[in-house]
Protein backbone atom coordinates (compact mmCIF):
# COMPACT_ATOMS: atom_id res chain seq x y z
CA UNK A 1 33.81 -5.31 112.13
CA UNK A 2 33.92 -8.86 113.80
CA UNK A 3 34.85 -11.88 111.78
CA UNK A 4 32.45 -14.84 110.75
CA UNK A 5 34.92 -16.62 113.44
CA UNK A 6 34.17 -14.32 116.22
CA UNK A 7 30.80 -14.24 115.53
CA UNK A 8 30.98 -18.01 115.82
CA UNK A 9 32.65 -17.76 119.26
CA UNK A 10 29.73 -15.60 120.25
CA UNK A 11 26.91 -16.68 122.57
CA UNK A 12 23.45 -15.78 121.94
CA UNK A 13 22.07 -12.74 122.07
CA UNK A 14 22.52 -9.45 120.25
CA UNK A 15 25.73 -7.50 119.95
CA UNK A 16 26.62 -3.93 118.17
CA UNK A 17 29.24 -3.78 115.55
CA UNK A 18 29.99 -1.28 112.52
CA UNK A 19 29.58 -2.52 109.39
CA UNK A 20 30.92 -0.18 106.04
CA UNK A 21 30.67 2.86 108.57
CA UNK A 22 27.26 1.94 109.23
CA UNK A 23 25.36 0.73 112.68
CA UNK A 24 24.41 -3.08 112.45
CA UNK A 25 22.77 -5.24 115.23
CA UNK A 26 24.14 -8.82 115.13
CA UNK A 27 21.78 -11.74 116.59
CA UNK A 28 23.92 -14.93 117.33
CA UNK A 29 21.54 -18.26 118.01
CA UNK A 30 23.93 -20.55 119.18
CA UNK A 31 23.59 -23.84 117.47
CA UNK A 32 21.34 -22.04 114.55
CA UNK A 33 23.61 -19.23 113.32
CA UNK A 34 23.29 -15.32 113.82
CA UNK A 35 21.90 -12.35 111.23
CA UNK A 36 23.50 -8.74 110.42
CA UNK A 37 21.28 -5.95 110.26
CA UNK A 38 21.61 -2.93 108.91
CA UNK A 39 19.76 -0.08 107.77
CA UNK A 40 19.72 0.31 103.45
CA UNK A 41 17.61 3.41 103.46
CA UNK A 42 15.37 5.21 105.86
CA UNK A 43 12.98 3.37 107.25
CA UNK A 44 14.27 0.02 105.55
CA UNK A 45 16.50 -2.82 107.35
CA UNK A 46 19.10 -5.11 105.27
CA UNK A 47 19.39 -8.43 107.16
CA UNK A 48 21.88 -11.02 105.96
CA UNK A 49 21.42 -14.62 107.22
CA UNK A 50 24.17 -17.12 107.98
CA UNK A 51 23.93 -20.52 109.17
CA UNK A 52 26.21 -21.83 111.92
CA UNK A 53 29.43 -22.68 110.20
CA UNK A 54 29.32 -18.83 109.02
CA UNK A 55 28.07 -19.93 105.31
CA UNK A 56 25.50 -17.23 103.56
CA UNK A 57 22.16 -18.32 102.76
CA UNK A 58 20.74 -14.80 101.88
CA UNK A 59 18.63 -11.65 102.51
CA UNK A 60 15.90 -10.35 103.69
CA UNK A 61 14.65 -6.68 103.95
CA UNK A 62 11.98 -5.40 107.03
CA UNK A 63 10.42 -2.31 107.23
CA UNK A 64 11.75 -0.62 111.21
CA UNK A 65 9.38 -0.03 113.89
CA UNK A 66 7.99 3.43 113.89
CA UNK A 67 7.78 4.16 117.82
């Protein structure tokens, strides 16, 4: 897994990363901050929000796309 630092160093746009053993999409916005997503049970996504010096601000859940 990446560091809050790395991810900072990041430009935008969405990277892969392991996170616990687990498959997790990071989205950087430059200038904004970046997310971690990662699936908490089938058919369920975790996403943690950070702002852009890396502090949390919380979580959200969203249901994955079914295609």
């Amino acid at each position: 897994m990446m560091t809050i630092k790395e991810i900072l160093k990041l430009d935008s746009g969405l990277y892969t990363a392991d996170v616990d053993g687990k498959p997790a999409i990071i989205g950087r916005d430059k200038g904004k901050g970046f997310t971690i997503r990662t699936e908490s049970k089938p058919g369920w996504d975790m996403i943690n929000h950070y702002d852009e010096d890396g502090d949390y601000e919380g979580m959200t859940f969203e249901a994955q796309d079914k295609e």
